[in-house]
C-alpha atoms as a PDB file:
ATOM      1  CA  UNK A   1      17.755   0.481 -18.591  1.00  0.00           C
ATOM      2  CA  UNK A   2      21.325   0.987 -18.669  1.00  0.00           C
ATOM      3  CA  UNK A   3      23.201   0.835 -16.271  1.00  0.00           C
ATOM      4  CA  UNK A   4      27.166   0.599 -14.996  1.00  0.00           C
ATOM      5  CA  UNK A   5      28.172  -3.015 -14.421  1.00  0.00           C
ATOM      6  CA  UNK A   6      28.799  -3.809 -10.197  1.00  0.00           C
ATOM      7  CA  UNK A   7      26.886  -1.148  -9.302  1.00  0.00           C
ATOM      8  CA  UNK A   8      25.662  -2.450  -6.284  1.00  0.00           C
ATOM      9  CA  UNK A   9      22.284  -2.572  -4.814  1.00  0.00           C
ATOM     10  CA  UNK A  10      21.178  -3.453  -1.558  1.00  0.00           C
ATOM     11  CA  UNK A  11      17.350  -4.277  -0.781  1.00  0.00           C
ATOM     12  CA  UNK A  12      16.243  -4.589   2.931  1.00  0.00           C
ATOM     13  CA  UNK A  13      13.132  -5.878   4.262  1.00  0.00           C
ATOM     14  CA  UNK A  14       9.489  -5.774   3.170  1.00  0.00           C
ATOM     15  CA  UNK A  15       7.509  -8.667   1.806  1.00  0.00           C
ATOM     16  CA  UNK A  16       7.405 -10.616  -1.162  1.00  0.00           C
ATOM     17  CA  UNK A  17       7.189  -7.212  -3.325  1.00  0.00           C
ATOM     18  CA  UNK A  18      10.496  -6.441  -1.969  1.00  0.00           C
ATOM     19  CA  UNK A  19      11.800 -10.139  -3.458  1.00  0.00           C
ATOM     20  CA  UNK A  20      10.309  -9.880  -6.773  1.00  0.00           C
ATOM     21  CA  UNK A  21      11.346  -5.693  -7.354  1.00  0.00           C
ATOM     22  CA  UNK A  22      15.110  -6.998  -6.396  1.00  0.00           C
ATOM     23  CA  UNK A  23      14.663 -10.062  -9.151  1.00  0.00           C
ATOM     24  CA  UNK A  24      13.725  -7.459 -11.315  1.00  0.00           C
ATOM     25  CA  UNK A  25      16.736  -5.244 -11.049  1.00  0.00           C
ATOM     26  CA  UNK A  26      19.108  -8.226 -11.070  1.00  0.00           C
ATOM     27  CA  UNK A  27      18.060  -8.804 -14.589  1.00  0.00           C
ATOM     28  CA  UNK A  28      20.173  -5.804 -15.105  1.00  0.00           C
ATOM     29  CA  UNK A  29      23.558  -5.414 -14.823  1.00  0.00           C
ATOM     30  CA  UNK A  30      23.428  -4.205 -10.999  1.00  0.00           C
ATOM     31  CA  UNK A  31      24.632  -6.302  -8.426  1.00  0.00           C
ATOM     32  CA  UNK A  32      22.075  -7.071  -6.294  1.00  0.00           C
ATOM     33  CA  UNK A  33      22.190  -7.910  -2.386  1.00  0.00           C
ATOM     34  CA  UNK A  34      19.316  -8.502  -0.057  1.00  0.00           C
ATOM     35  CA  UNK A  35      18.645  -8.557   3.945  1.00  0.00           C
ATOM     36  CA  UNK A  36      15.719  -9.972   5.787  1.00  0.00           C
ATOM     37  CA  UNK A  37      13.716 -10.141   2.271  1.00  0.00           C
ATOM     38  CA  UNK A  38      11.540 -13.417   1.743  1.00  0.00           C
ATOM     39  CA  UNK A  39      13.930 -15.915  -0.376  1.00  0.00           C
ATOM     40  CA  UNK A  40      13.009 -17.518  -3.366  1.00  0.00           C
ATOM     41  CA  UNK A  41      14.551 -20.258  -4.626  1.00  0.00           C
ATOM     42  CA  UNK A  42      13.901 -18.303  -8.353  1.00  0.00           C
ATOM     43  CA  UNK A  43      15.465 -15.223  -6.862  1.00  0.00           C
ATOM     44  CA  UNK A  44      18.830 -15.548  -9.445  1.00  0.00           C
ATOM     45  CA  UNK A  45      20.803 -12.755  -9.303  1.00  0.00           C
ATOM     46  CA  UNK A  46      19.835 -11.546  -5.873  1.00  0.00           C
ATOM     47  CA  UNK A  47      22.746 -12.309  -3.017  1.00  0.00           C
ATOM     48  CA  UNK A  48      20.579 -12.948   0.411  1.00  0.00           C
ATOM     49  CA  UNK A  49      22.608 -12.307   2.932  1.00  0.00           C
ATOM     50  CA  UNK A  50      22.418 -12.817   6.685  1.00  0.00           C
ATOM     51  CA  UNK A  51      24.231  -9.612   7.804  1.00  0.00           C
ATOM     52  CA  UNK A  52      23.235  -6.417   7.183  1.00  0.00           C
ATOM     53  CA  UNK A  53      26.726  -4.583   7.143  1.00  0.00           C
ATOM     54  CA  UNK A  54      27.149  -7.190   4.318  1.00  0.00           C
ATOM     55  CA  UNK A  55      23.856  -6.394   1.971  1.00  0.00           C
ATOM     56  CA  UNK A  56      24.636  -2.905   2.580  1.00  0.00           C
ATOM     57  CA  UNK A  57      28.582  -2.076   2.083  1.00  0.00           C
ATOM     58  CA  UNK A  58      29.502  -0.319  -0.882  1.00  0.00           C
ATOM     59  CA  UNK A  59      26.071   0.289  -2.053  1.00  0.00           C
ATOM     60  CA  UNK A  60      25.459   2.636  -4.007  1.00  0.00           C
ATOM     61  CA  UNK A  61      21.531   2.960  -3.525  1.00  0.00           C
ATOM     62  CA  UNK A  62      19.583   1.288  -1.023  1.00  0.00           C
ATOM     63  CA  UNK A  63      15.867   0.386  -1.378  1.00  0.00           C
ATOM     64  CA  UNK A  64      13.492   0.221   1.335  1.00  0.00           C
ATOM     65  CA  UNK A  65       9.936  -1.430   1.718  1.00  0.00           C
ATOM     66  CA  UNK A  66       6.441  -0.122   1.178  1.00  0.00           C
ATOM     67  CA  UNK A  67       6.038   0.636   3.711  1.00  0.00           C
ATOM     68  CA  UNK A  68       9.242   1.526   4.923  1.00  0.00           C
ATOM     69  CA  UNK A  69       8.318   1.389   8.682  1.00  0.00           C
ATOM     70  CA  UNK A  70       5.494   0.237  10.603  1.00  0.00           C
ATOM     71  CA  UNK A  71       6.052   2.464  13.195  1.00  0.00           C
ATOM     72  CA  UNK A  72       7.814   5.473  12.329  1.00  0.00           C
ATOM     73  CA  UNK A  73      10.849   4.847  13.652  1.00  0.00           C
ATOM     74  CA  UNK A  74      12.258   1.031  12.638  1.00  0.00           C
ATOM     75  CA  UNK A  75      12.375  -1.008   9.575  1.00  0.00           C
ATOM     76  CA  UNK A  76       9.617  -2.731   8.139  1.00  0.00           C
ATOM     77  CA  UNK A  77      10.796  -6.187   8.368  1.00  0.00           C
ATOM     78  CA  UNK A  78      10.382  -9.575  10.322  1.00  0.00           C
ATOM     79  CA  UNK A  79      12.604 -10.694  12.952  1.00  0.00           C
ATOM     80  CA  UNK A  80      13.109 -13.983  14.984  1.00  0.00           C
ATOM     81  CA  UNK A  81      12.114 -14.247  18.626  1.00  0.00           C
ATOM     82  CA  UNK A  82      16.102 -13.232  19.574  1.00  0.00           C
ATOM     83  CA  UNK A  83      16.508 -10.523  17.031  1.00  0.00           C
ATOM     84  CA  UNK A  84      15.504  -6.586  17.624  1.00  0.00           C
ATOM     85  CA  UNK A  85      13.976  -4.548  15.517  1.00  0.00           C
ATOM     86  CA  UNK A  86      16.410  -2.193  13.238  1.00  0.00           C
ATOM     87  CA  UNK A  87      16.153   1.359  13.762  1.00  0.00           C
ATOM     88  CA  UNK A  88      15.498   3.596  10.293  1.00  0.00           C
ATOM     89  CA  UNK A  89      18.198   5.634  11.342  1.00  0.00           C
ATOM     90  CA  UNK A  90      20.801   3.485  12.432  1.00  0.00           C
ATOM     91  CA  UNK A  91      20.594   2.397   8.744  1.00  0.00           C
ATOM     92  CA  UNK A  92      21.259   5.103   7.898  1.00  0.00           C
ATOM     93  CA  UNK A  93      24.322   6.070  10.150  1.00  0.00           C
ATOM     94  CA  UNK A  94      26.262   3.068   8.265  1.00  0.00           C
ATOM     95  CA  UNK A  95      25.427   4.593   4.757  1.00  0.00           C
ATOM     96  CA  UNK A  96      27.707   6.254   2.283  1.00  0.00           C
ATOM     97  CA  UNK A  97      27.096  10.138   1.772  1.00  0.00           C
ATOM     98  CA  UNK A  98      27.512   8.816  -1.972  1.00  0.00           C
ATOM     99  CA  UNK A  99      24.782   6.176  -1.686  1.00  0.00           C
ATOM    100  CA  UNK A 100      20.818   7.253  -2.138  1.00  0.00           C
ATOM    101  CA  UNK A 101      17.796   6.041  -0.387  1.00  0.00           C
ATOM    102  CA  UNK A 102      14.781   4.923  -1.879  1.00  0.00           C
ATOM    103  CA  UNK A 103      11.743   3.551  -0.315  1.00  0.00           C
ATOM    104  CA  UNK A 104       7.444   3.993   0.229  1.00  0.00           C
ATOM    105  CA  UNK A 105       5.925   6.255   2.756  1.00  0.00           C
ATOM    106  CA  UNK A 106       9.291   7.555   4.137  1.00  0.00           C
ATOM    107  CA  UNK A 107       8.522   9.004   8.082  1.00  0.00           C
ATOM    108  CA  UNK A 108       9.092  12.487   7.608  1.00  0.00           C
ATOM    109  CA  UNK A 109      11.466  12.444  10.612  1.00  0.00           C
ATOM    110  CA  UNK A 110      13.828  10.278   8.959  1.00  0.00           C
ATOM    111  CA  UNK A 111      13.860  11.763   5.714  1.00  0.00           C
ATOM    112  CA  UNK A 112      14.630  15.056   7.507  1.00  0.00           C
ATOM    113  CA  UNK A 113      17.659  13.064   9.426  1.00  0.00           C
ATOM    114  CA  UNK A 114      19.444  11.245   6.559  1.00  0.00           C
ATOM    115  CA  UNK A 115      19.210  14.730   4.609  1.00  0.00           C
ATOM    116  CA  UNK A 116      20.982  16.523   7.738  1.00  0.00           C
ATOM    117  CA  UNK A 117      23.684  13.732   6.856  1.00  0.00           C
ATOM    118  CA  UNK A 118      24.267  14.855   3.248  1.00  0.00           C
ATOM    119  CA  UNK A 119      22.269  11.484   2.166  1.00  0.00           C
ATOM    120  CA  UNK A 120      20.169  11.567  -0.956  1.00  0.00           C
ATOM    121  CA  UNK A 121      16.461  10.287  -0.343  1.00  0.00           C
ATOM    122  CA  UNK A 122      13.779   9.435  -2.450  1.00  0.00           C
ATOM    123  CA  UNK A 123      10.394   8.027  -1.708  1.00  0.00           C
ATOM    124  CA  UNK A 124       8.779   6.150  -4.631  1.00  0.00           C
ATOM    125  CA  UNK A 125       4.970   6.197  -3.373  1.00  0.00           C
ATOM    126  CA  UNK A 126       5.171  10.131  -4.202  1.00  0.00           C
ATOM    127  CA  UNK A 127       5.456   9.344  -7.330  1.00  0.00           C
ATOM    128  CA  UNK A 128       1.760   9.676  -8.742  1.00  0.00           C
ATOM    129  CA  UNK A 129       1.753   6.800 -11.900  1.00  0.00           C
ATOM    130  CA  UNK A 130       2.289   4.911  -9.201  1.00  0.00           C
ATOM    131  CA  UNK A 131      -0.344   5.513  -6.679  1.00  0.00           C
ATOM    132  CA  UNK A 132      -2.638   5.222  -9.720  1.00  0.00           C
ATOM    133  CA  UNK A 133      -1.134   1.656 -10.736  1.00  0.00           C
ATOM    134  CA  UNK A 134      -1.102   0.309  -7.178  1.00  0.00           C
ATOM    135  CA  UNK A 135      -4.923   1.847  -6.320  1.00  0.00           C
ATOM    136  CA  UNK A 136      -5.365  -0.654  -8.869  1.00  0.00           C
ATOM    137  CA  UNK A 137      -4.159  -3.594  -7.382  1.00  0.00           C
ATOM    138  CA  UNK A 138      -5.466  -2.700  -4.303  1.00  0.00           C
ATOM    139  CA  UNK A 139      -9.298  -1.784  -5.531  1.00  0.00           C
ATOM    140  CA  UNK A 140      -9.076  -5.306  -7.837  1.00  0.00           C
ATOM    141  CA  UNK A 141      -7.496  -7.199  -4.445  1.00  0.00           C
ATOM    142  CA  UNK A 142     -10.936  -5.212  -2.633  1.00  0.00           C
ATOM    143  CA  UNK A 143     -12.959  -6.606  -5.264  1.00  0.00           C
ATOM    144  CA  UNK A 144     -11.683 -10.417  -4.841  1.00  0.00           C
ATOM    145  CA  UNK A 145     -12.444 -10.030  -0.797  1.00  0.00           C
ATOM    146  CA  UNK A 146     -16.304  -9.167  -1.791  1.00  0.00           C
ATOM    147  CA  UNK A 147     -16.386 -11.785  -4.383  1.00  0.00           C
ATOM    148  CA  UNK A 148     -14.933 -14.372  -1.682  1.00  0.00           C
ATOM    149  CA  UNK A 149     -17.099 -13.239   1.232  1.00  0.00           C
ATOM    150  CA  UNK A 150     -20.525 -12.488  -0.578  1.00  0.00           C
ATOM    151  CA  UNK A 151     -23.292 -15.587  -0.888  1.00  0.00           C
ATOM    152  CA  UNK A 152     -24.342 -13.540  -4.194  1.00  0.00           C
ATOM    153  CA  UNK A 153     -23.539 -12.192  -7.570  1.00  0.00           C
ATOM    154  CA  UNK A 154     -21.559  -8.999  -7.728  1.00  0.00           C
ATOM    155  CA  UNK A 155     -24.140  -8.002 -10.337  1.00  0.00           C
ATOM    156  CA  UNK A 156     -27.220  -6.762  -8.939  1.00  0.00           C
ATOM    157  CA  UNK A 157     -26.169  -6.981  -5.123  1.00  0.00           C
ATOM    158  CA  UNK A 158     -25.578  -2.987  -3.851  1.00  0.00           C
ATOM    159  CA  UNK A 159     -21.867  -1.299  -2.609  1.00  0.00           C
ATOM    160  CA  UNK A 160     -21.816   1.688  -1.459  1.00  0.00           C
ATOM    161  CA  UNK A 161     -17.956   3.110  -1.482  1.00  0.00           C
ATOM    162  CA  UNK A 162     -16.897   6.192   1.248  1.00  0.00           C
ATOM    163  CA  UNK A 163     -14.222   8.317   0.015  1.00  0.00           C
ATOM    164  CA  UNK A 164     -13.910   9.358  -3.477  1.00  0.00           C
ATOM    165  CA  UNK A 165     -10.083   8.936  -4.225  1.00  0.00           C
ATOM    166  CA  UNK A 166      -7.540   6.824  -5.872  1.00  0.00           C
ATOM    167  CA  UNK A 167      -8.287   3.364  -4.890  1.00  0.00           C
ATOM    168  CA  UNK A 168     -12.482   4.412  -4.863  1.00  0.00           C
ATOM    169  CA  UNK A 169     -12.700   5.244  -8.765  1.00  0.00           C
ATOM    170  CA  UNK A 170     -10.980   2.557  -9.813  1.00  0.00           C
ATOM    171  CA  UNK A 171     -13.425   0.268  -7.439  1.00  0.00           C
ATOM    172  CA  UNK A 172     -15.960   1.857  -8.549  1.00  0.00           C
ATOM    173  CA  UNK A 173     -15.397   1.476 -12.364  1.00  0.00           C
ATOM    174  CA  UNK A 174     -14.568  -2.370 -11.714  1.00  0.00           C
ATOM    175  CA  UNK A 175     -17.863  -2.796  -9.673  1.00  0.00           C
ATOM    176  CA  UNK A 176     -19.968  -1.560 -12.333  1.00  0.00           C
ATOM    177  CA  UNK A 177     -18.518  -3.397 -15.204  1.00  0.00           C
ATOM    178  CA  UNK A 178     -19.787  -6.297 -13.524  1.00  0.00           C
ATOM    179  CA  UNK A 179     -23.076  -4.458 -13.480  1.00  0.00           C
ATOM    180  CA  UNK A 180     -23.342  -3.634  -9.054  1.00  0.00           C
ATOM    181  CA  UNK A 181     -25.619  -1.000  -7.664  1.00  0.00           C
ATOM    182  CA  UNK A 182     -22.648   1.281  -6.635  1.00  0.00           C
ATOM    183  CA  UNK A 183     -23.237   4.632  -4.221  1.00  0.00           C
ATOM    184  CA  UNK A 184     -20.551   7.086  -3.886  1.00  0.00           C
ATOM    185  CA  UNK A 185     -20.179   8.710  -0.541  1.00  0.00           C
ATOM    186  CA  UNK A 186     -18.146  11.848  -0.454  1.00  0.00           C
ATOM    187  CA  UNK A 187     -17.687  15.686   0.552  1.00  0.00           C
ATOM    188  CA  UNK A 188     -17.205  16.973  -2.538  1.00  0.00           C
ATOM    189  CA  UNK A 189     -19.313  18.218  -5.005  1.00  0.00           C
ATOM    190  CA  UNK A 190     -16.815  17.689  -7.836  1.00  0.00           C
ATOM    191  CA  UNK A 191     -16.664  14.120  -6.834  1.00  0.00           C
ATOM    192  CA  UNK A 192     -20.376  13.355  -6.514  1.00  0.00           C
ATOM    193  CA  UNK A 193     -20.211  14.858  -9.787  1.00  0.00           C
ATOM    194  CA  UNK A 194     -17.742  12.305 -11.822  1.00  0.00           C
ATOM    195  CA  UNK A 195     -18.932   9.312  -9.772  1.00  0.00           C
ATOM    196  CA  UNK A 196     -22.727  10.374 -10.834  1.00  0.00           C
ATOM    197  CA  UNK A 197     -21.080  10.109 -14.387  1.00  0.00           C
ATOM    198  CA  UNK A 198     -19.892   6.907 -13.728  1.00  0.00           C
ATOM    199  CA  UNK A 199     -23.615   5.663 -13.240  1.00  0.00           C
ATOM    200  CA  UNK A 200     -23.545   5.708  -9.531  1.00  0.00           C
ATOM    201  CA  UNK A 201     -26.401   6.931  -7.182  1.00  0.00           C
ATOM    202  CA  UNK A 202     -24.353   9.254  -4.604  1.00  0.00           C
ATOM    203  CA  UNK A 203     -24.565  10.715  -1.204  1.00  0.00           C
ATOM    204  CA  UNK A 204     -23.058  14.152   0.040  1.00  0.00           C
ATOM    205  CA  UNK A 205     -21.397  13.743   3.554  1.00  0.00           C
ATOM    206  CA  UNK A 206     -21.984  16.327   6.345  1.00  0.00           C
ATOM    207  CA  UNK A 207     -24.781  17.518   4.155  1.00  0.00           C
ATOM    208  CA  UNK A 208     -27.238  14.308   4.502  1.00  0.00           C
ATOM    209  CA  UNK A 209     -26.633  11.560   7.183  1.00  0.00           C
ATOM    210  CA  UNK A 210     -24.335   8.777   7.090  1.00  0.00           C
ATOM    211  CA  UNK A 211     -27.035   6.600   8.502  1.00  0.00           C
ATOM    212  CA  UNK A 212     -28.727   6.211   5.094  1.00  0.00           C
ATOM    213  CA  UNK A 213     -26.020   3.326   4.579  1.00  0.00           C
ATOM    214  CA  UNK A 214     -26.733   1.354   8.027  1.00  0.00           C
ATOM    215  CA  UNK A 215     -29.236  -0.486   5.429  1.00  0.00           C
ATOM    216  CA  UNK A 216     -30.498  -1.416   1.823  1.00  0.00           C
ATOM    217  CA  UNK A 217     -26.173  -2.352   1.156  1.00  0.00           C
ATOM    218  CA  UNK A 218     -24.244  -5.611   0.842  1.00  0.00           C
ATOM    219  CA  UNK A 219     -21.172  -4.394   0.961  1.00  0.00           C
ATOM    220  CA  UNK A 220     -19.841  -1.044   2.216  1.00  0.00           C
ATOM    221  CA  UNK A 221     -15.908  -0.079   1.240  1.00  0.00           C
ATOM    222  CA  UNK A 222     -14.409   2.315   3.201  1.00  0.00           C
ATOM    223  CA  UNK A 223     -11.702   4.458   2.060  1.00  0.00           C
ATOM    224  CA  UNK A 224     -11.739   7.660   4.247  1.00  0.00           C
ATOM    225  CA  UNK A 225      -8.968   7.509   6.686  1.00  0.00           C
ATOM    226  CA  UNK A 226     -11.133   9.239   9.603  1.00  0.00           C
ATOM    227  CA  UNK A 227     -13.267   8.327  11.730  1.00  0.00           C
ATOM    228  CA  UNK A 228     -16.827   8.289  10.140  1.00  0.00           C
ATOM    229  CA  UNK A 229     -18.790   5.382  11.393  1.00  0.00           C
ATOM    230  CA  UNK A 230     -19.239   6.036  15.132  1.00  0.00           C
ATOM    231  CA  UNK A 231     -20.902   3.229  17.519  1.00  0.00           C
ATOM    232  CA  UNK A 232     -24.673   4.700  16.829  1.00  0.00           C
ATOM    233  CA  UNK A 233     -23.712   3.601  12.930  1.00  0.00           C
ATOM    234  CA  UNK A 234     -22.554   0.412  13.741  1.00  0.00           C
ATOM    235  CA  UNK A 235     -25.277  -0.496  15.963  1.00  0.00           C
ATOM    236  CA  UNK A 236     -27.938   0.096  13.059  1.00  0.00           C
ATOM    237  CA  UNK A 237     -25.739  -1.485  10.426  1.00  0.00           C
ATOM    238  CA  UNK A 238     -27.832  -4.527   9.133  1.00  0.00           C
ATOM    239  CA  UNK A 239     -25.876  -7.173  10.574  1.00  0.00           C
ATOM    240  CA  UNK A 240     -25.874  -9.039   6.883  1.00  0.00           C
ATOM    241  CA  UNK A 241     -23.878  -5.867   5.740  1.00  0.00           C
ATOM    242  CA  UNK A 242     -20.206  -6.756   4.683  1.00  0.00           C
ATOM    243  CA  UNK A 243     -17.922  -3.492   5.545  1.00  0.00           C
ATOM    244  CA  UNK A 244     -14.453  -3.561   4.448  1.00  0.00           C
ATOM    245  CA  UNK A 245     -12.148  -1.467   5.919  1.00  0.00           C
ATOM    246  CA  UNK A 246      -9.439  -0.400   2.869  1.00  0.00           C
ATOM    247  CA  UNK A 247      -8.539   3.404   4.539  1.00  0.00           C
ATOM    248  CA  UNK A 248      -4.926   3.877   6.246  1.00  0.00           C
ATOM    249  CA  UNK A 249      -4.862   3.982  10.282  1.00  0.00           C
ATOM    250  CA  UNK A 250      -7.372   5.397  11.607  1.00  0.00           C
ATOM    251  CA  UNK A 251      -9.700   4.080   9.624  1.00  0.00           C
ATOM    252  CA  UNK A 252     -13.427   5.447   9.123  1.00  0.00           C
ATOM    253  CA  UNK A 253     -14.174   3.211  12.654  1.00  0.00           C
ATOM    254  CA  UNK A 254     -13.100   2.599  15.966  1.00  0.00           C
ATOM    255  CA  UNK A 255     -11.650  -1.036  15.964  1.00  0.00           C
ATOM    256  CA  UNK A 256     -12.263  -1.878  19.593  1.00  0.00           C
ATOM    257  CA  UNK A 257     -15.989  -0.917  18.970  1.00  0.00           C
ATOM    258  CA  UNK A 258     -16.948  -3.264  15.811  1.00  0.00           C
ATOM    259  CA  UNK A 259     -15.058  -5.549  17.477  1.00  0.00           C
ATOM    260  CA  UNK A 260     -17.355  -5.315  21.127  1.00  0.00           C
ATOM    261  CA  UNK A 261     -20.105  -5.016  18.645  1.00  0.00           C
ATOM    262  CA  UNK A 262     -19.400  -8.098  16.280  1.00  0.00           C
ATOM    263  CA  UNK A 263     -19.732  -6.121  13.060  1.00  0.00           C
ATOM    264  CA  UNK A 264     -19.565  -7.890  10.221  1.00  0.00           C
ATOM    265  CA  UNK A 265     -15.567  -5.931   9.330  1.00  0.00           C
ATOM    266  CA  UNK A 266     -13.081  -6.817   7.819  1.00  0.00           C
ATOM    267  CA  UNK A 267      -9.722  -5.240   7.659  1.00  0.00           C
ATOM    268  CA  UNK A 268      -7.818  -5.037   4.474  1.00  0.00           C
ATOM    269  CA  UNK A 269      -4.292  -3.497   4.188  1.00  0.00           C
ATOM    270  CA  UNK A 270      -1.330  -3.887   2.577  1.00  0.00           C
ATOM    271  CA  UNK A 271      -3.571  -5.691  -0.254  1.00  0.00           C
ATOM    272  CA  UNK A 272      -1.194  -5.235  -3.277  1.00  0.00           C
ATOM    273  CA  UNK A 273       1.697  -7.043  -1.474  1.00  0.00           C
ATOM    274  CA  UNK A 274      -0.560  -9.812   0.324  1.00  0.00           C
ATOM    275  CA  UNK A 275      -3.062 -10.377  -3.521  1.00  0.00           C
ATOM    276  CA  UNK A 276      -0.344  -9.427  -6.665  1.00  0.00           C
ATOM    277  CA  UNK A 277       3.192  -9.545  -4.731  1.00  0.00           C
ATOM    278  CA  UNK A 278       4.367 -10.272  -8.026  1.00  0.00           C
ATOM    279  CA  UNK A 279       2.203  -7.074  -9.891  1.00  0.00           C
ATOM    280  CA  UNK A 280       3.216  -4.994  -6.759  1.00  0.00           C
ATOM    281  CA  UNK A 281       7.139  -6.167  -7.062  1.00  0.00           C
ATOM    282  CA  UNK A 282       7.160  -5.368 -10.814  1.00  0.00           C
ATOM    283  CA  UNK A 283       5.618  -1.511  -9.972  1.00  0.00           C
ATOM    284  CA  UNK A 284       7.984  -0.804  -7.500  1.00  0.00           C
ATOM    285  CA  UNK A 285      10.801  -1.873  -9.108  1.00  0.00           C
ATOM    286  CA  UNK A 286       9.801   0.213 -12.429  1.00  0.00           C
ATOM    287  CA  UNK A 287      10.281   3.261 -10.096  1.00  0.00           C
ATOM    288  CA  UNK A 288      13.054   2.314  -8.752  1.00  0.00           C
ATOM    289  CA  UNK A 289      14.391   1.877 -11.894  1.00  0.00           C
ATOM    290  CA  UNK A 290      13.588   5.482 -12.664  1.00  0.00           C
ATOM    291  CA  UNK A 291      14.776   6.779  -9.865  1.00  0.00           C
ATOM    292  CA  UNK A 292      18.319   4.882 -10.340  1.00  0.00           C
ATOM    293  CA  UNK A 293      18.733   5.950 -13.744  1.00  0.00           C
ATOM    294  CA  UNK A 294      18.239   9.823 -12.823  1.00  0.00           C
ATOM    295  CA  UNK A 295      20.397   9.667  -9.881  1.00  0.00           C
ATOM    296  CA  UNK A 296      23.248   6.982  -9.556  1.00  0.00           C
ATOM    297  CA  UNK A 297      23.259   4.743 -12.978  1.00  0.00           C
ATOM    298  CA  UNK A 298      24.090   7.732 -15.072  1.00  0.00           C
END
């Protein structure tokens, strides 16, 4: 990468992802600076700071978390009991018009307000190499839940996967090179399709009943982001069934139901930073880097 020596950088928030992305662009010649990141003591290069004002003056990019808020509206980052939460756009009210913003799963309202301020914005999880590279992580950190959960082999023992997406084929592909019973649920026919050539037995939704997972499965991954499992499902579910929730709020079932109902659920998000923080780190800073070289290290 080359780059312009102090160009300053200025990471804020996130988890350890955020930590190990900044190590990796202080091994450049960019001055890095971070605020309310985890701290490592093998963090060289990176300048933690305790103020904001002073991680982010003079930057000329600033990098936000994946994902960058929580809520729509503030920073994804932890605070002490005293300390508020910091408002997306007050960030960027302090920024130069110079500096550019980069971050993962940008709210749309504040991309649309830093652009009405002449501020450049970019959000990295468009970017599809890497939605492919962290489905990945996150179908191989889905895998390890299984493996740590199930009383049995992943070989032999049947999954059935909902959805038919990013994170789904690579699950799929990593659950039958260990030789599972894998069934693909999905809408589409040109899904059914390349998961039938992937050796799986498949289902068509709102063509045959849902229902015809309550039994016979292990392990049941979600990955639709609606809801799809109403309480008659759960109620039928074989209570031995593992179901692991991997699909963005809503999710594919009402929480406060398999919760009244003691379903055997488990909720997994934000696996890549919480199983390969390092792997994760490394991706996003690889965009980053892309992104800086096109627009400010030039």
């Amino acid at each position: 990468m080359k780059t312009e020596k102090n160009t300053k950088i200025a990471f804020l928030g996130g988890d350890m992802r955020t930590t190990v992305a900044a190590m990796k662009l202080a091994d450049t010649a960019c001055d890095v600076f971070a605020w309310s990141v985890p701290e490592r003591k093998d963090a060289y290069g990176v300048c933690f700071c305790d103020d904001m004002l002073e991680a982010i003056s003079g930057a000329s990019a600033l990098i936000l978390p994946l994902p960058s808020s929580l809520d729509g509206v503030t920073l994804n980052h932890k605070i002490r009991d005293e300390e508020k939460k910091t408002e997306l756009k007050a960030i960027a009210d302090k920024m130069d018009k110079a500096s550019v913003i980069i971050g993962g799963k940008l709210p749309r309202e504040f991309l649309e307000y830093a652009e009405k301020k002449g501020i450049r914005v970019f959000d990295y999880f468009d970017s599809e190499s890497f939605q492919i590279k962290n489905a990945y992580t996150t179908a191989e950190a889905a895998l390890n839940i299984a493996m740590n959960n199930l009383p049995r082999n992943i070989r032999n023992s049947s999954f059935a996967v909902t959805g038919y997406g990013r994170i789904s084929k690579q699950l799929v592909r990593l659950l039958s090179a260990l030789g599972a019973d894998v069934t693909v649920a999905a809408r589409k026919d040109s899904d059914l399709a390349l998961a039938s050539l992937e050796g799986c037995k498949t289902l068509k939704l709102n063509k045959e009943p849902i229902s015809k997972l309550c039994s016979g499965y292990h392990v049941i991954f979600n990955t639709v982001p609606n809801c799809i499992f109403d309480e008659s499902f759960l109620r039928r579910l074989d209570s031995d069934t593992l179901f692991i929730e991997l699909a963005s709020a809503p999710g594919g079932l009402d929480v406060s139901v398999a919760k009244r109902l003691r379903t055997n659920v488990l909720w997994a998000a934000s696996l890549p930073g919480k199983y390969a923080p390092y792997s994760a780190g490394e991706l996003i800073a690889d965009c980053v880097k892309d992104i800086l070289e096109g627009e400010v290290l030039k």
